[in-house]
Protein backbone atom coordinates (compact mmCIF):
# COMPACT_ATOMS: atom_id res chain seq x y z
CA UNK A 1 -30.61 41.81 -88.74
CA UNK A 2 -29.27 39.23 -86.42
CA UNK A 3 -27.20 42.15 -84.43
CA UNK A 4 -30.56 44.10 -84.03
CA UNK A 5 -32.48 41.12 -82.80
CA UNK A 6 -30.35 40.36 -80.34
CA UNK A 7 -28.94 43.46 -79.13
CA UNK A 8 -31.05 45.74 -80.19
CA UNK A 9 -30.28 48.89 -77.96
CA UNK A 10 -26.69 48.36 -79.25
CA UNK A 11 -27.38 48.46 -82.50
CA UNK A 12 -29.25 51.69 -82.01
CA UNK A 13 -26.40 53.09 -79.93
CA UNK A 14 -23.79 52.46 -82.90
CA UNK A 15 -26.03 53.90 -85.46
CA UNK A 16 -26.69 57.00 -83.59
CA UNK A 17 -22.83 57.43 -83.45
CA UNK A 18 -21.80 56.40 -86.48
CA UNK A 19 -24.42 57.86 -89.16
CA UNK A 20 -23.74 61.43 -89.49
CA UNK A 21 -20.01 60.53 -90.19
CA UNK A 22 -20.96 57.52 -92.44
CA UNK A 23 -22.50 60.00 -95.04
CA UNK A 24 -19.73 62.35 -95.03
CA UNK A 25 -17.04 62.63 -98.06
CA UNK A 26 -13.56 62.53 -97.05
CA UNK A 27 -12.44 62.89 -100.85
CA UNK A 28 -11.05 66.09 -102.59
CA UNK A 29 -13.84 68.66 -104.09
CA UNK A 30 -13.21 71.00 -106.96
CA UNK A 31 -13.04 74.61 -105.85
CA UNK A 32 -15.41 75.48 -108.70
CA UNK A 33 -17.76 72.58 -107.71
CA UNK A 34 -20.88 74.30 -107.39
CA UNK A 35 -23.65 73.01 -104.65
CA UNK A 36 -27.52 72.80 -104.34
CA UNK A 37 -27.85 73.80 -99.92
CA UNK A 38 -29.26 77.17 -101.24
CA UNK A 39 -30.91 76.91 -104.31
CA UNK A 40 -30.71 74.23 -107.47
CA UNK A 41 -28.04 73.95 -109.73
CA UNK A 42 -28.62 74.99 -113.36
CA UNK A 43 -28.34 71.71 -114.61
CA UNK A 44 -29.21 67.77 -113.80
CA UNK A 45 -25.26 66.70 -113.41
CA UNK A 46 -27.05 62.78 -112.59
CA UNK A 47 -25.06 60.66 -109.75
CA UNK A 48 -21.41 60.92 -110.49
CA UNK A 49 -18.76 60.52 -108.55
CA UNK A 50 -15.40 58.38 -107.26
CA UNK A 51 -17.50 55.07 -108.24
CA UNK A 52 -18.02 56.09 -111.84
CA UNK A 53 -14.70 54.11 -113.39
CA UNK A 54 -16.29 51.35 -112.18
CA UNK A 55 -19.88 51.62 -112.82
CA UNK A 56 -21.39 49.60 -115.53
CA UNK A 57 -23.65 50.71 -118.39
CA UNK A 58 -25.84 47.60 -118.10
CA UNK A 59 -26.04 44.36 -116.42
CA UNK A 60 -27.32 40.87 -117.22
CA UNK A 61 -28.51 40.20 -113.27
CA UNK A 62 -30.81 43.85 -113.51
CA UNK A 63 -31.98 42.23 -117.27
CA UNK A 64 -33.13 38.84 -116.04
CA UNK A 65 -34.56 40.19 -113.10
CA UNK A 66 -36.43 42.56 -114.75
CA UNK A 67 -37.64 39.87 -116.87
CA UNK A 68 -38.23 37.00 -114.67
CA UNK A 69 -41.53 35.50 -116.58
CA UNK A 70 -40.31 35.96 -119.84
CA UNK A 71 -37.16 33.87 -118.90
CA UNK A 72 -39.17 31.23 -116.83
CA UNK A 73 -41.53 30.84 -119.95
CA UNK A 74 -38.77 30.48 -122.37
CA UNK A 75 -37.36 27.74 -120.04
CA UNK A 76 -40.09 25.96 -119.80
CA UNK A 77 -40.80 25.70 -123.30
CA UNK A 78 -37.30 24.64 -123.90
CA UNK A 79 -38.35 21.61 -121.45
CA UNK A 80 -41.05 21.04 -123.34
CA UNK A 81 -39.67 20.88 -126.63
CA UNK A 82 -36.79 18.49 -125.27
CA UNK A 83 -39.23 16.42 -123.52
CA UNK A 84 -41.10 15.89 -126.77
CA UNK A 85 -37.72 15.43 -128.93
CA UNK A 86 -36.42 12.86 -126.37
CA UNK A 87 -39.69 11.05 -126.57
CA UNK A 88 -39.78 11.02 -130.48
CA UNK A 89 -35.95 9.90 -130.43
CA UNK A 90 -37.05 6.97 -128.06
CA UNK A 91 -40.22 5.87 -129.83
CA UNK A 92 -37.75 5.84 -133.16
CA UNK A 93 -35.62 3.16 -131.75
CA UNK A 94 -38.01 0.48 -130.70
């Protein structure tokens, strides 16, 4: 972002060069590896590929994310509920 606002012909210029070759696999392909150019494959295969030892089935970030207001409200009733225990534990004392 800072690249584009400052040069932003540059920036332009490298992408131009640079895309095409950025999207291209230099890793090995079965020789029975079908392909969809033509027509669809028979099947849904889903996105597989060189990254899938290290893919994850779930994650706690995508979770709370998801479920931003749910988390917020739990933590603010946990606030609540020590605010109220600290005050009962204080007015016990004196």
């Amino acid at each position: 972002m800072i690249g584009k606002r400052l040069l932003p012909g540059y920036v332009d210029h490298v992408l131009v060069e640079t895309d095409y070759e950025g999207q291209q696999y230099d890793g090995l392909i079965g020789p029975d590896r079908q392909d969809n150019l033509w027509e669809p494959l028979h099947r849904d295969f889903g996105a597989h590929g060189d990254f899938d030892q290290r893919a994850k089935r779930s994650s706690w970030l995508l979770w709370a994310d998801l479920h931003q207001k749910m988390i917020a409200a739990g933590l603010s009733a946990t606030a609540v509920l020590a605010f109220v225990v600290a005050r009962a534990v204080s007015k016990g004392k004196t």
